[in-house]
C-alpha atoms as a PDB file:
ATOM      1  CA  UNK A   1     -14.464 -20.880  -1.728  1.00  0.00           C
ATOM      2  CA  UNK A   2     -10.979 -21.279  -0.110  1.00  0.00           C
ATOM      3  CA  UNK A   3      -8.230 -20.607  -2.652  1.00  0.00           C
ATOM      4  CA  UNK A   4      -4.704 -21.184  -1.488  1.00  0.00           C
ATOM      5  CA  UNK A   5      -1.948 -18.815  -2.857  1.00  0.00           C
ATOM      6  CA  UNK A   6       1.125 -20.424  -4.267  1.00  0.00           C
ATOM      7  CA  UNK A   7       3.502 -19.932  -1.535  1.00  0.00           C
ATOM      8  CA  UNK A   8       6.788 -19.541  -4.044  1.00  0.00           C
ATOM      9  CA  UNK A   9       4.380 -16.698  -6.094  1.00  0.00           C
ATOM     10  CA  UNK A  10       3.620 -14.662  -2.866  1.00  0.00           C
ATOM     11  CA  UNK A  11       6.795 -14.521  -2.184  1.00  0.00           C
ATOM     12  CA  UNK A  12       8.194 -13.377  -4.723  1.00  0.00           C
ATOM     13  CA  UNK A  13       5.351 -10.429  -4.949  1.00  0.00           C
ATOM     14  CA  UNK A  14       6.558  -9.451  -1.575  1.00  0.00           C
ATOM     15  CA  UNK A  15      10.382  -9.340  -2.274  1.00  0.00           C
ATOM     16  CA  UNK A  16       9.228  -6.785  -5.629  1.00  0.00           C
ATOM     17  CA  UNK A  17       7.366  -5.087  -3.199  1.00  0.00           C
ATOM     18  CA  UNK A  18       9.515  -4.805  -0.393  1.00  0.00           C
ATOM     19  CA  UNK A  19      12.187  -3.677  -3.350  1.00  0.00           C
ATOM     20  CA  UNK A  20      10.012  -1.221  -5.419  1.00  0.00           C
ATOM     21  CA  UNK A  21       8.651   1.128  -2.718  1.00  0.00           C
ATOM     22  CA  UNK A  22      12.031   2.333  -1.503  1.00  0.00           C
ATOM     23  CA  UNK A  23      13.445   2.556  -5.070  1.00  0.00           C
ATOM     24  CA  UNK A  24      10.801   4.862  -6.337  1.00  0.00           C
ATOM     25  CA  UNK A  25      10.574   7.116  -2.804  1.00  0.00           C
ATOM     26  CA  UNK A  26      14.838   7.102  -3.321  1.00  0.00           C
ATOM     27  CA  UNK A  27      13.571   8.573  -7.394  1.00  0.00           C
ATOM     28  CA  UNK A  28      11.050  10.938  -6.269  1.00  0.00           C
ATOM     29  CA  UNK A  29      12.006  15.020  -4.667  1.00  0.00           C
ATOM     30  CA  UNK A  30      11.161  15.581  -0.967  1.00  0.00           C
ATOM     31  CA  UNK A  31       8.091  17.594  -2.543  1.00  0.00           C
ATOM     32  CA  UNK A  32       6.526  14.575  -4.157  1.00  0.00           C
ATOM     33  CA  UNK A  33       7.504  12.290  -1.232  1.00  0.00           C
ATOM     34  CA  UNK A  34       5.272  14.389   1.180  1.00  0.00           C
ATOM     35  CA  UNK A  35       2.428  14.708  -1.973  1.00  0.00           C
ATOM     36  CA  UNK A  36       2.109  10.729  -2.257  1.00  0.00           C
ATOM     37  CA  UNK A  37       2.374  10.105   2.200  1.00  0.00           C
ATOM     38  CA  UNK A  38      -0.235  12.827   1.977  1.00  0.00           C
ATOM     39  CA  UNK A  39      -2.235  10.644  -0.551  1.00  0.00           C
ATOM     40  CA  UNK A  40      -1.650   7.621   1.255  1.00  0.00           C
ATOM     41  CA  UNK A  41      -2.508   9.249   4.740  1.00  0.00           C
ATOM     42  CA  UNK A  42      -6.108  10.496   3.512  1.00  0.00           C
ATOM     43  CA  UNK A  43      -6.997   7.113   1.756  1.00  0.00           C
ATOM     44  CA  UNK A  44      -6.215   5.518   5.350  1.00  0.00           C
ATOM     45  CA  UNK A  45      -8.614   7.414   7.043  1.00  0.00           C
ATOM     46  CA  UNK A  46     -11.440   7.613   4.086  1.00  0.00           C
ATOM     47  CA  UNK A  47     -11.132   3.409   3.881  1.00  0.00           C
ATOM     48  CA  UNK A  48     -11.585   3.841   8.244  1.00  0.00           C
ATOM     49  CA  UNK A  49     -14.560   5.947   7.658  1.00  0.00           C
ATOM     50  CA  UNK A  50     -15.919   3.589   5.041  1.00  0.00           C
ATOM     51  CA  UNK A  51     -15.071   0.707   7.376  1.00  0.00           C
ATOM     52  CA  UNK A  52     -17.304   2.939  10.742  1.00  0.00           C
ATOM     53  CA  UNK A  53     -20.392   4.079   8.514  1.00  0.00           C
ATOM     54  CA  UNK A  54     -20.843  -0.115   7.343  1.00  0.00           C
ATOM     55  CA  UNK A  55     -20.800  -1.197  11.033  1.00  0.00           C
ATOM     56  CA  UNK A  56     -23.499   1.423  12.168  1.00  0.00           C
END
């Protein structure tokens, strides 16, 4: 089933996105910045792991 995304409605998801994540890093202290890359960092390499265990 082949679905095509309104072009007008995926862009304007990426300009709120390309907006929001700077505005809340500029909001947030250098502590929580380095909490939520942390975060971020760890579900990288869990969804890698994931992705190595399904192809053995």
């Amino acid at each position: 089933m082949s679905e095509e995304k309104n072009p007008a409605a995926v862009e304007l998801g990426r300009r709120g996105g390309k907006k929001g994540g700077p505005a809340r890093a500029a909001k947030m202290t250098p502590e929580e910045r380095s909490e939520s890359a942390r975060r971020a960092a760890k579900a990288r390499w869990e969804k890698k792991r994931q992705q190595e265990e399904e192809s053995s």
